[in-house]
Protein backbone atom coordinates (compact mmCIF):
# COMPACT_ATOMS: atom_id res chain seq x y z
CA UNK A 1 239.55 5.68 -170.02
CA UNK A 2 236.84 6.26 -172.25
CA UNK A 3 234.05 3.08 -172.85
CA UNK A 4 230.81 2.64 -175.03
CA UNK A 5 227.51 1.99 -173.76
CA UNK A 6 223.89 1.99 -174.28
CA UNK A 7 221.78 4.11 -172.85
CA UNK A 8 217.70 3.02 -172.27
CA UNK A 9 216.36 6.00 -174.15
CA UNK A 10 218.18 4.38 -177.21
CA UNK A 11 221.48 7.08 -177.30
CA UNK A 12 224.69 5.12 -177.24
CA UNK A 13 227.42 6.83 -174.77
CA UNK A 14 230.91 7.35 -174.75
CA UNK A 15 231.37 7.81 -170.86
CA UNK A 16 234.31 9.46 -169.34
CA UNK A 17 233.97 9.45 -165.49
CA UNK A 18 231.97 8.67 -162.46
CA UNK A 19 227.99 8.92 -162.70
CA UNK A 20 226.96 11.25 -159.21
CA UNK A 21 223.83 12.96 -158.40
CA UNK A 22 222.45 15.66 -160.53
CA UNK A 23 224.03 19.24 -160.52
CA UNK A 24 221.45 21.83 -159.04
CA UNK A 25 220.14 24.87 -160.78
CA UNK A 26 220.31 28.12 -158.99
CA UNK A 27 217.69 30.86 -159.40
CA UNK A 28 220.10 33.22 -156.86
CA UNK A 29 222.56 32.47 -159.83
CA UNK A 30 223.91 33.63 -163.34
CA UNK A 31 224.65 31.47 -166.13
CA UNK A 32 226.43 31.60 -169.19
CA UNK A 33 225.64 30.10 -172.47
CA UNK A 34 227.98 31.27 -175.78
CA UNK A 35 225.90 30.49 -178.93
CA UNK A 36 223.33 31.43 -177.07
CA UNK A 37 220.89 33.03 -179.36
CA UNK A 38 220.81 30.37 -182.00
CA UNK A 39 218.58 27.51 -182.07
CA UNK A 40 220.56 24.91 -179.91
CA UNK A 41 221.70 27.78 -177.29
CA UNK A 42 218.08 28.92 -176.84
CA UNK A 43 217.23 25.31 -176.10
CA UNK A 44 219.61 25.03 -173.37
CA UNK A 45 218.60 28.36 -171.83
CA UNK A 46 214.89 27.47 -172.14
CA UNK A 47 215.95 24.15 -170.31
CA UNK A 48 217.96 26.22 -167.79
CA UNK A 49 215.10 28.20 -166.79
CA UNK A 50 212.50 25.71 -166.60
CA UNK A 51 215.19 24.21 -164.00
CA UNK A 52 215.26 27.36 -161.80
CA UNK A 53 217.28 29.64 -163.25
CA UNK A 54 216.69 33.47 -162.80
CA UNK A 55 220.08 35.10 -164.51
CA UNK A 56 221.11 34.12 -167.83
CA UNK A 57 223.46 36.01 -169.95
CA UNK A 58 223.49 35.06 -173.49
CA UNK A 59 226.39 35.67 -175.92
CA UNK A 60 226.09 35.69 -180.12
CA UNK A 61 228.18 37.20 -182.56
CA UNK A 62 225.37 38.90 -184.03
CA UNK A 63 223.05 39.79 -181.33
CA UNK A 64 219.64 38.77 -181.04
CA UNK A 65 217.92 38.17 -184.70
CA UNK A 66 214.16 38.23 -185.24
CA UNK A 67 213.89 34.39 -184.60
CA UNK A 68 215.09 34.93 -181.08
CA UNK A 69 213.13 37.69 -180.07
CA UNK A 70 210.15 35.31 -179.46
CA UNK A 71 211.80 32.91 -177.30
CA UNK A 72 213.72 35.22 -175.42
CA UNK A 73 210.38 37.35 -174.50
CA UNK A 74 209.16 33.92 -173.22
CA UNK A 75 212.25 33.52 -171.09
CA UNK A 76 211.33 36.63 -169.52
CA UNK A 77 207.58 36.12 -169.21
CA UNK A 78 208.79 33.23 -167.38
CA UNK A 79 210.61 34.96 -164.84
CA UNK A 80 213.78 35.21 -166.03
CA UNK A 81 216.48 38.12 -166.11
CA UNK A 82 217.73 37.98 -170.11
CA UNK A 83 220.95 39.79 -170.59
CA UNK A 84 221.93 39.54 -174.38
CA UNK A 85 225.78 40.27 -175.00
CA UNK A 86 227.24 40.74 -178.65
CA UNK A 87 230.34 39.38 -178.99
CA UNK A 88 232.82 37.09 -180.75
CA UNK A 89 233.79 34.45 -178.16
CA UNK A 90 236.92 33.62 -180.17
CA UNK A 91 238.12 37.61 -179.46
CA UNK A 92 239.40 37.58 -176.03
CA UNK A 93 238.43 41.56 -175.22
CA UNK A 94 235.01 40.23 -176.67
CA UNK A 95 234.71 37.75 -173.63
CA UNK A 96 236.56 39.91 -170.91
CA UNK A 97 233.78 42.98 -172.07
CA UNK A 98 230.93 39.87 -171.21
CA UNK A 99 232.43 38.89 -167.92
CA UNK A 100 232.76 42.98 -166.83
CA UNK A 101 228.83 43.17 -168.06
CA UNK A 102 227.80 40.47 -166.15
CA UNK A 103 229.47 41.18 -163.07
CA UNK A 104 227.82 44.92 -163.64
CA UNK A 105 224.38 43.32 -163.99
CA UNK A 106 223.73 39.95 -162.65
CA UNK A 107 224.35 37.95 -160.08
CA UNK A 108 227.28 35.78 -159.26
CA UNK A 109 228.45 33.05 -163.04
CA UNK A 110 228.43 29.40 -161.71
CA UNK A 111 227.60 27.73 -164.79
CA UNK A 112 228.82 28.07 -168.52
CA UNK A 113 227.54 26.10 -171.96
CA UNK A 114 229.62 26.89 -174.61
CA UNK A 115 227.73 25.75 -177.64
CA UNK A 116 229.18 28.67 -180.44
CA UNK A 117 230.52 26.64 -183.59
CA UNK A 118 230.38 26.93 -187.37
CA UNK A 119 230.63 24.49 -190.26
CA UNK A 120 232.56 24.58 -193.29
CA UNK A 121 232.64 21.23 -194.33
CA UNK A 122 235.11 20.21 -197.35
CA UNK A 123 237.31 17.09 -198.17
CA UNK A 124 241.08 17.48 -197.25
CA UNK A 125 242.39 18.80 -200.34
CA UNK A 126 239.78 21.59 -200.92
CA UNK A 127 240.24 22.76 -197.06
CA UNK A 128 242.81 25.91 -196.75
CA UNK A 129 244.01 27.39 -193.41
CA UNK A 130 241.26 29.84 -193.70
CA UNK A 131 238.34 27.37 -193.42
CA UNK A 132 240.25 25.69 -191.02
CA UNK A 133 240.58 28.93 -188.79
CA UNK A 134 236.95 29.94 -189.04
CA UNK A 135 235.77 26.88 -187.62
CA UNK A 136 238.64 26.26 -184.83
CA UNK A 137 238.41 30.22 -183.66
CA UNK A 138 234.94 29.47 -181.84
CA UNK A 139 235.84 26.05 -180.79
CA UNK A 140 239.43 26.14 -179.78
CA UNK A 141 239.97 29.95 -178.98
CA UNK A 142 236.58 30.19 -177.50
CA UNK A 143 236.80 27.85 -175.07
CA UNK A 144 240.10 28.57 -173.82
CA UNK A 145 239.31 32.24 -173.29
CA UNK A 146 236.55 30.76 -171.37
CA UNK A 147 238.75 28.47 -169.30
CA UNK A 148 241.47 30.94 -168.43
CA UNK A 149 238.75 33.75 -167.10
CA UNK A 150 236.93 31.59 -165.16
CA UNK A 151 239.71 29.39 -163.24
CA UNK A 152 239.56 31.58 -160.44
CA UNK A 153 235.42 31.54 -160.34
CA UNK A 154 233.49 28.98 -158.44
CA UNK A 155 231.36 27.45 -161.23
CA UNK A 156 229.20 24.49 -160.61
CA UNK A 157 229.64 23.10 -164.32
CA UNK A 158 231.60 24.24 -167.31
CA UNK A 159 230.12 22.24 -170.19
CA UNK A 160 231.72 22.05 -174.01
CA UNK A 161 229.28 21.19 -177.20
CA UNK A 162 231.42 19.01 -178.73
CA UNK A 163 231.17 16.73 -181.73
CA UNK A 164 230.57 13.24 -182.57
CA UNK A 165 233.32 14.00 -185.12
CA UNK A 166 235.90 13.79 -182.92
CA UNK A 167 235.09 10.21 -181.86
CA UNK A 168 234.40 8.61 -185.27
CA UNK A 169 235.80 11.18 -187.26
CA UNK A 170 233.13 12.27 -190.34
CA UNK A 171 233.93 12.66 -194.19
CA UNK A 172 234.37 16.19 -194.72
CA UNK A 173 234.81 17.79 -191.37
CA UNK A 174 238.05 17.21 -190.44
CA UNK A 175 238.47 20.99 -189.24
CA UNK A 176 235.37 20.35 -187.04
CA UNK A 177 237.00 17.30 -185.58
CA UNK A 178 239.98 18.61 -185.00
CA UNK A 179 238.26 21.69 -183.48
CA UNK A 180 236.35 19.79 -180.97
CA UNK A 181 239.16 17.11 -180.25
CA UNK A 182 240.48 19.98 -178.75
CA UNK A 183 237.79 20.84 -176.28
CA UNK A 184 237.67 16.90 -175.22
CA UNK A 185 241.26 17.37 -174.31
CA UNK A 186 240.00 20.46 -172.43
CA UNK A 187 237.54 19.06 -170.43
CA UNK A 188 240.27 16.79 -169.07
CA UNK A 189 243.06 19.13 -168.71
CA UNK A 190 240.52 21.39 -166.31
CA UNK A 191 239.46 18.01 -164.70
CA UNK A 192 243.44 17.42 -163.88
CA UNK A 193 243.26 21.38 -162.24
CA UNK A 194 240.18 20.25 -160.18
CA UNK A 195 237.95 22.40 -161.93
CA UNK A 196 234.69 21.49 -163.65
CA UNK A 197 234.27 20.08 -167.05
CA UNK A 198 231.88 17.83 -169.08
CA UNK A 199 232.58 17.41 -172.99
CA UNK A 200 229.69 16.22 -174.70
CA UNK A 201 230.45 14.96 -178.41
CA UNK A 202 226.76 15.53 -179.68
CA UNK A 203 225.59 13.49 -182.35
CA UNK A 204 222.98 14.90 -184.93
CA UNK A 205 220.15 17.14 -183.59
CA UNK A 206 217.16 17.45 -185.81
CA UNK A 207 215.19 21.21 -186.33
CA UNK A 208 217.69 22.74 -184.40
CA UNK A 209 221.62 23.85 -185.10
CA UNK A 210 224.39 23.93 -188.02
CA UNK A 211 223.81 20.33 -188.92
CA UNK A 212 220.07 20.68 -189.41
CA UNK A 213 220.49 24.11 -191.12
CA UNK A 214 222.43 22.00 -193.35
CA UNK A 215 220.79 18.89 -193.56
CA UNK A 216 223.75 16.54 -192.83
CA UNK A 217 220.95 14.58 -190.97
CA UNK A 218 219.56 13.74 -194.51
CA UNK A 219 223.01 11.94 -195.05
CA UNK A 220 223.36 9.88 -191.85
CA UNK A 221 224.58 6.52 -193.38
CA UNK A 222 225.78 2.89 -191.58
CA UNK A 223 222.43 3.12 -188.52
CA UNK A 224 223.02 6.37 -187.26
CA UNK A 225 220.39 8.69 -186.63
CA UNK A 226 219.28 12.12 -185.45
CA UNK A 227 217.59 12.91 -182.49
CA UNK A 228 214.62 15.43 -181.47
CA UNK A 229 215.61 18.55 -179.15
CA UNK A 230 213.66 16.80 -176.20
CA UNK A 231 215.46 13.54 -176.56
CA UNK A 232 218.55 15.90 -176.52
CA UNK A 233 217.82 17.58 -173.25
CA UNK A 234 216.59 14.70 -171.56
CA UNK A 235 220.12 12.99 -172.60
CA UNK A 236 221.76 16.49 -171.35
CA UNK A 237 220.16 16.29 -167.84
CA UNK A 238 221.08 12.83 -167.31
CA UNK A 239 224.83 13.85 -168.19
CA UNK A 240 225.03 16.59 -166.75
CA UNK A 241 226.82 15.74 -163.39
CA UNK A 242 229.87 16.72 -161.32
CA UNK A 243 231.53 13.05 -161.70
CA UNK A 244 231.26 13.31 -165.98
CA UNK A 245 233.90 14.33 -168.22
CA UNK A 246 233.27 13.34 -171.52
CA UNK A 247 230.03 12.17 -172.64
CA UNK A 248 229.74 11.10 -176.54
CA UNK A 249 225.33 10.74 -177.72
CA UNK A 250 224.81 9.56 -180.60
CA UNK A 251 221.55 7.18 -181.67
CA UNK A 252 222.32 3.88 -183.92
CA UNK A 253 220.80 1.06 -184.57
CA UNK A 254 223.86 -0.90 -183.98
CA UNK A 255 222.59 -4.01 -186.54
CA UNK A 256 223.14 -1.75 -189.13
CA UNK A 257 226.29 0.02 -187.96
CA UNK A 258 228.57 -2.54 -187.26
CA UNK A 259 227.49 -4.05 -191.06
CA UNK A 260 229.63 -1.62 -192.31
CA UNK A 261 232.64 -3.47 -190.73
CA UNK A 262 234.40 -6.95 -191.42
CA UNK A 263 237.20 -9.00 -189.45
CA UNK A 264 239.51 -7.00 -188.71
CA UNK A 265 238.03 -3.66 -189.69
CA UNK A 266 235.89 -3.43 -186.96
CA UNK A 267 237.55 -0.86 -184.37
CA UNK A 268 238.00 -1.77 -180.88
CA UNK A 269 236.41 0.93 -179.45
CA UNK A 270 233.45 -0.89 -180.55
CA UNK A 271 234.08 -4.15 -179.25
CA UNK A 272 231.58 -4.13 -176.53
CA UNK A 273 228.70 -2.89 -177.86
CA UNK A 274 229.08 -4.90 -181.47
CA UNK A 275 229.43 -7.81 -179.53
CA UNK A 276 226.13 -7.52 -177.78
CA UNK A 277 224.79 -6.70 -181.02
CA UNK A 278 225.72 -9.44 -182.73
CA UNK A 279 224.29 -12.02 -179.74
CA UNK A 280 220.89 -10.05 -179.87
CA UNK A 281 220.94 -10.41 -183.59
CA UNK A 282 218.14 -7.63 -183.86
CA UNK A 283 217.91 -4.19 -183.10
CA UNK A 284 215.43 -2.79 -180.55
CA UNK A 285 213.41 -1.34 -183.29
CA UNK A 286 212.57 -2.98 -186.73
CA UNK A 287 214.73 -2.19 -188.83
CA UNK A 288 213.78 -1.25 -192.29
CA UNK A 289 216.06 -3.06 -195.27
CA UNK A 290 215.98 -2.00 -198.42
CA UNK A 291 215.08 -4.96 -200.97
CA UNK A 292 218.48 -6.96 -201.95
CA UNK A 293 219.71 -5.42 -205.62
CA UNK A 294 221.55 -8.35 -206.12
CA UNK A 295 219.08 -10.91 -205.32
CA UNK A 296 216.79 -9.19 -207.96
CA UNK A 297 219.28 -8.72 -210.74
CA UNK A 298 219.97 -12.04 -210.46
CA UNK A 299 216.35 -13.47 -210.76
CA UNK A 300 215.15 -10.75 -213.45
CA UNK A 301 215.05 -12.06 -217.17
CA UNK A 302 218.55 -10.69 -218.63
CA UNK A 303 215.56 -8.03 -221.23
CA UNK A 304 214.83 -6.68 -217.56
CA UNK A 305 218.28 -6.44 -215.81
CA UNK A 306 219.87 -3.21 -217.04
CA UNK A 307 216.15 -1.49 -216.48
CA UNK A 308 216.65 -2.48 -212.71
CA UNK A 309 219.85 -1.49 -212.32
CA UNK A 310 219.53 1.91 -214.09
CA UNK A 311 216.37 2.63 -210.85
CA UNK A 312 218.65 1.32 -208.11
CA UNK A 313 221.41 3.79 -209.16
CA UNK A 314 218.85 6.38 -209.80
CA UNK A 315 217.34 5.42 -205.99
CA UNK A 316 220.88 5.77 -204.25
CA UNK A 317 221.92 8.45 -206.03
CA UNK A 318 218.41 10.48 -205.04
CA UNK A 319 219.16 9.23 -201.35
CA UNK A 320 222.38 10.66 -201.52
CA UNK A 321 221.44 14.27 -203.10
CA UNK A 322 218.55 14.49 -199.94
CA UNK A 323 215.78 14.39 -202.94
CA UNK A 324 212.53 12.92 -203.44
CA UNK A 325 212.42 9.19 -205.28
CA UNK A 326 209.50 10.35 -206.95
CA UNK A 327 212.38 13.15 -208.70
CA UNK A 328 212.52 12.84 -212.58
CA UNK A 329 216.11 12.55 -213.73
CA UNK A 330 217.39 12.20 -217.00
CA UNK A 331 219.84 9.38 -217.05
CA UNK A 332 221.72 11.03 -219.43
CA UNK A 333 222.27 14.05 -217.16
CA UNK A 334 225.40 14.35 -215.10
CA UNK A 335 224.92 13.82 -211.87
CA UNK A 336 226.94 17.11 -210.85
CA UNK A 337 224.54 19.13 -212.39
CA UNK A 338 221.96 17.73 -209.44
CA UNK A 339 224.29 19.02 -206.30
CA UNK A 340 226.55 15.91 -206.79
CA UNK A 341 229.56 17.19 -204.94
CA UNK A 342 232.85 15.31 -204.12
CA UNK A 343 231.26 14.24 -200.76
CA UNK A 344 228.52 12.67 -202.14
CA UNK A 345 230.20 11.14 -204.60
CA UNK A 346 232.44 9.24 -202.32
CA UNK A 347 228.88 8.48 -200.05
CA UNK A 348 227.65 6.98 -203.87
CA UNK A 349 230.12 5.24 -204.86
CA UNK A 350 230.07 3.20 -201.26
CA UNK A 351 226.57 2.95 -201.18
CA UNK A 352 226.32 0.95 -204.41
CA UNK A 353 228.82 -1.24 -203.41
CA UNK A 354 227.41 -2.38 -200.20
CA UNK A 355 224.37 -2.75 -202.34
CA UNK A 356 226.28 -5.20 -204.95
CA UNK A 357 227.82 -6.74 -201.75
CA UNK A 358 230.72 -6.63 -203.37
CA UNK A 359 234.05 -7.63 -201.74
CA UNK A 360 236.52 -4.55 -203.29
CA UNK A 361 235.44 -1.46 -203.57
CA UNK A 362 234.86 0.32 -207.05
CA UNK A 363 237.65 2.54 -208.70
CA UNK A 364 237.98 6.05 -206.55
CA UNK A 365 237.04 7.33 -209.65
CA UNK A 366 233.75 5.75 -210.37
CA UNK A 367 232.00 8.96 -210.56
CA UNK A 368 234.64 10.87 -212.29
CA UNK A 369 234.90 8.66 -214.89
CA UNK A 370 231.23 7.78 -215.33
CA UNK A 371 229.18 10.82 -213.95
CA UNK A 372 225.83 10.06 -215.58
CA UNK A 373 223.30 7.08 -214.17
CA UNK A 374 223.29 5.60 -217.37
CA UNK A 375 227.37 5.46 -217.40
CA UNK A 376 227.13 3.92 -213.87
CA UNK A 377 224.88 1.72 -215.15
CA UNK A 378 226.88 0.48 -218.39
CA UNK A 379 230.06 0.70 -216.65
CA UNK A 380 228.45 -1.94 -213.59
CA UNK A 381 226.91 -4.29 -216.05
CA UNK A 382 229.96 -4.91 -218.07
CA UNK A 383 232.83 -4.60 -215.38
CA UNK A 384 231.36 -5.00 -211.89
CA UNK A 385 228.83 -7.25 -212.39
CA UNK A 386 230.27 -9.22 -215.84
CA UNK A 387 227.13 -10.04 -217.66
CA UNK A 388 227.48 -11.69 -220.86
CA UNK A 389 226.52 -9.45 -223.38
CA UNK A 390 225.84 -6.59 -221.43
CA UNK A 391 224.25 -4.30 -223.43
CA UNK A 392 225.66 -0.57 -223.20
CA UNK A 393 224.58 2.43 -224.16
CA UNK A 394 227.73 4.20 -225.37
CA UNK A 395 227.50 8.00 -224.78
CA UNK A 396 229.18 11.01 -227.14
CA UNK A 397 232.28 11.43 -225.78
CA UNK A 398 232.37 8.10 -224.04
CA UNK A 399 235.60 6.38 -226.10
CA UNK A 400 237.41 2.88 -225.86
CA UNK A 401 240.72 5.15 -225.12
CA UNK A 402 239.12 6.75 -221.99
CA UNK A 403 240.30 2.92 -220.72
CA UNK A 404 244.01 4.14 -220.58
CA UNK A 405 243.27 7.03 -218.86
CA UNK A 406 241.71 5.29 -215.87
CA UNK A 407 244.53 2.59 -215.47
CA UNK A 408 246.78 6.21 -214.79
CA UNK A 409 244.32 7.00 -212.18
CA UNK A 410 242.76 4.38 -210.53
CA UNK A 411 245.35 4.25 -208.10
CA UNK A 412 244.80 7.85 -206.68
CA UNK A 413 242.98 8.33 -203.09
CA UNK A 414 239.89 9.37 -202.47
CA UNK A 415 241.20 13.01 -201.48
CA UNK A 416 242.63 13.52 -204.97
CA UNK A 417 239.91 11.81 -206.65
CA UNK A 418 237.76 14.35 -204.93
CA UNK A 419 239.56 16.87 -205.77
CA UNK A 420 239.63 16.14 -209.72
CA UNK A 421 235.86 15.57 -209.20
CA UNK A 422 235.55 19.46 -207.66
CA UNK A 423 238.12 20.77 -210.70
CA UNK A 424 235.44 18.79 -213.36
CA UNK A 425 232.30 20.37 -211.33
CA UNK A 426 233.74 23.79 -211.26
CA UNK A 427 234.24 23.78 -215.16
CA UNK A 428 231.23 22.90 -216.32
């Protein structure tokens, strides 16, 4: 049974298992990291060797790039024994041809990190089996070639790079959380063979892997954050025990989390940790809140309102898009034509409406229907927020019979809003 806690360096845990002493590096031994010549498997094999280690063998698709040449002639200036293998971990003659070359080469395996994934984040409706399969094949077939070839060997730990998307699940990446559900339910299933296993569901690093390369820090929402690569390994060498099975990391500020939740919404899962957050009443850390919208429309002279309103859509909507608030946009300019993708839109739309503090969300259409900052902005002030005498701004194109069109829509989901959104981006 899996529980939430929090951890002193400020990383909230999902613990699975027993806490015993620390597992002990051997320099007389080889180990195994897939991944291995991208950012976060270099990490772990630097860490590795400034442990002891002696014998690594590390595995990448694509062999060592220019990047890794650096860091790899460190590992060796260090002492170490580098052997790089090229290989697709999801091909099973791929990992038997590593095994045979390590056996050939270095010492005994007792250890194996298997941090090889890809992203290719989409909402439901725009993933097809073939994104699906391109992020599973690493995760899912990966691992279980590595599990079946090693049952027999006497490894010391067996560790999976999982995601914190298979704990809270995470708008767009439901191939990724399927993919590393699947290596939690590993980690057990070897536990139940009495063999070695620790899942860790990593939350966001920062500098270093596919999230970073992507910036899906940059769209952390609801208190999460990201964390440094040497908060990450000091997190991995607490975890990193016999007794652990699944370990979920994942820094919040836990004020600002459970905001996102009301009554009954909140899940249970949470129910410890929320709790303690609520009888605190503040975070750790200061928490920075943005000034309350609502508060200030409401005080402004009514010749001021729509001005304000028009900046704290243009604010959210620059938060959302990852760019700078000092960005000139043109109110008048769809939003699409800024990166605005379905994702984000959804992220938008929510954003302003914990803003508002409003207690229904807006249409799933909201930025279908009204894609520039000044639409937002009319549509709000008339409908949302009900001013009297609202003045709008009506655009070309913008007609009283568009209303009809979103009574036969507003009651679509968010998946097939998204995907009308996509179908509107893709023709213009």
């Amino acid at each position: 049974m899996a529980r939430l806690v929090r951890s002193q360096n400020g990383c909230s845990q999902t613990t699975t298992g027993a806490q015993t002493e620390a597992i002990v590096v051997r320099s007389e031994a080889t180990y195994l990291i897939t991944g291995g010549l991208g950012g976060l498997g270099l990490l772990m094999a630097q860490w590795l060797v400034s442990r002891g280690a002696r014998h690594l063998a590390l595995m990448g698709r694509s062999g060592a790039s220019k990047a890794a040449k650096e860091p790899l002639k460190e590992l060796e200036q260090a002492g170490a024994q580098i052997e790089v293998i090229q290989g697709d971990v999801s091909r099973f003659e791929h990992i038997g041809q590593a095994f045979e070359q390590i056996q050939r080469a270095l010492p005994p395996l007792r250890g194996v990190i298997h941090s090889a994934g890809v992203l290719a984040d989409g909402v439901l409706l725009q993933q097809d089996w073939q994104r699906f399969t391109e992020v599973m094949a690493p995760k899912i077939a990966g691992a279980w070639h590595l599990h079946t070839l090693t049952k027999d060997t006497p490894l010391d730990f067996f560790v999976l790079f999982s995601s914190l998307a298979a704990l809270l699940g995470s708008a767009g990446q439901s191939n990724h959380a399927a993919a590393n559900a699947f290596m939690d339910a590993l980690a057990f299933h070897r536990r139940a063979l009495g063999l070695p296993a620790l899942s860790i569901n990593w939350g966001i690093w920062s500098e270093i892997g596919a999230a970073a390369r992507q910036n899906v820090g940059e769209r952390l929402q609801h208190g999460i954050r990201t964390f440094s690569p040497q908060q990450g390994l000091k997190v991995f060498e607490r975890v990193l025990r016999p007794g652990m099975t699944q370990v979920g990391v994942m820094p919040v500020d836990w004020p600002t989390f459970i905001r996102q939740f009301s009554g009954d919404r909140e899940p249970p899962f949470f129910a410890e940790v929320t709790s303690e957050a609520r009888q605190r009443g503040l975070s750790s850390e200061p928490v920075e809140r943005e000034p309350d919208i609502l508060q200030q429309l409401e005080q402004a002279p009514p010749s001021q309102r729509h001005r304000l309103l028009l900046e704290y859509i243009r604010g959210q909507a620059l938060k959302v898009l990852g760019l700078e608030a000092s960005q000139v946009v043109d109110h008048r300019q769809p939003l699409a034509d800024l990166g605005l993708d379905s994702l984000m839109a959804v992220e938008l739309r929510n954003l302003l409406g914990r803003g508002l503090r409003l207690s229904r969300s807006m249409p799933a259409t909201l930025l279908y229907d009204y894609p520039t900052i000044s639409e937002l902005a009319n549509y709000m002030a008339k409908e949302v927020l009900r001013w009297e005498g609202a003045e709008t701004q009506e655009l070309p194109g913008q007609a009283a019979g568009r209303s009809g069109a979103i009574e036969r829509i507003e009651d679509l989901s968010d998946e097939e809003v998204d995907r009308l959104f996509a179908e509107k981006t893709i023709g213009n």
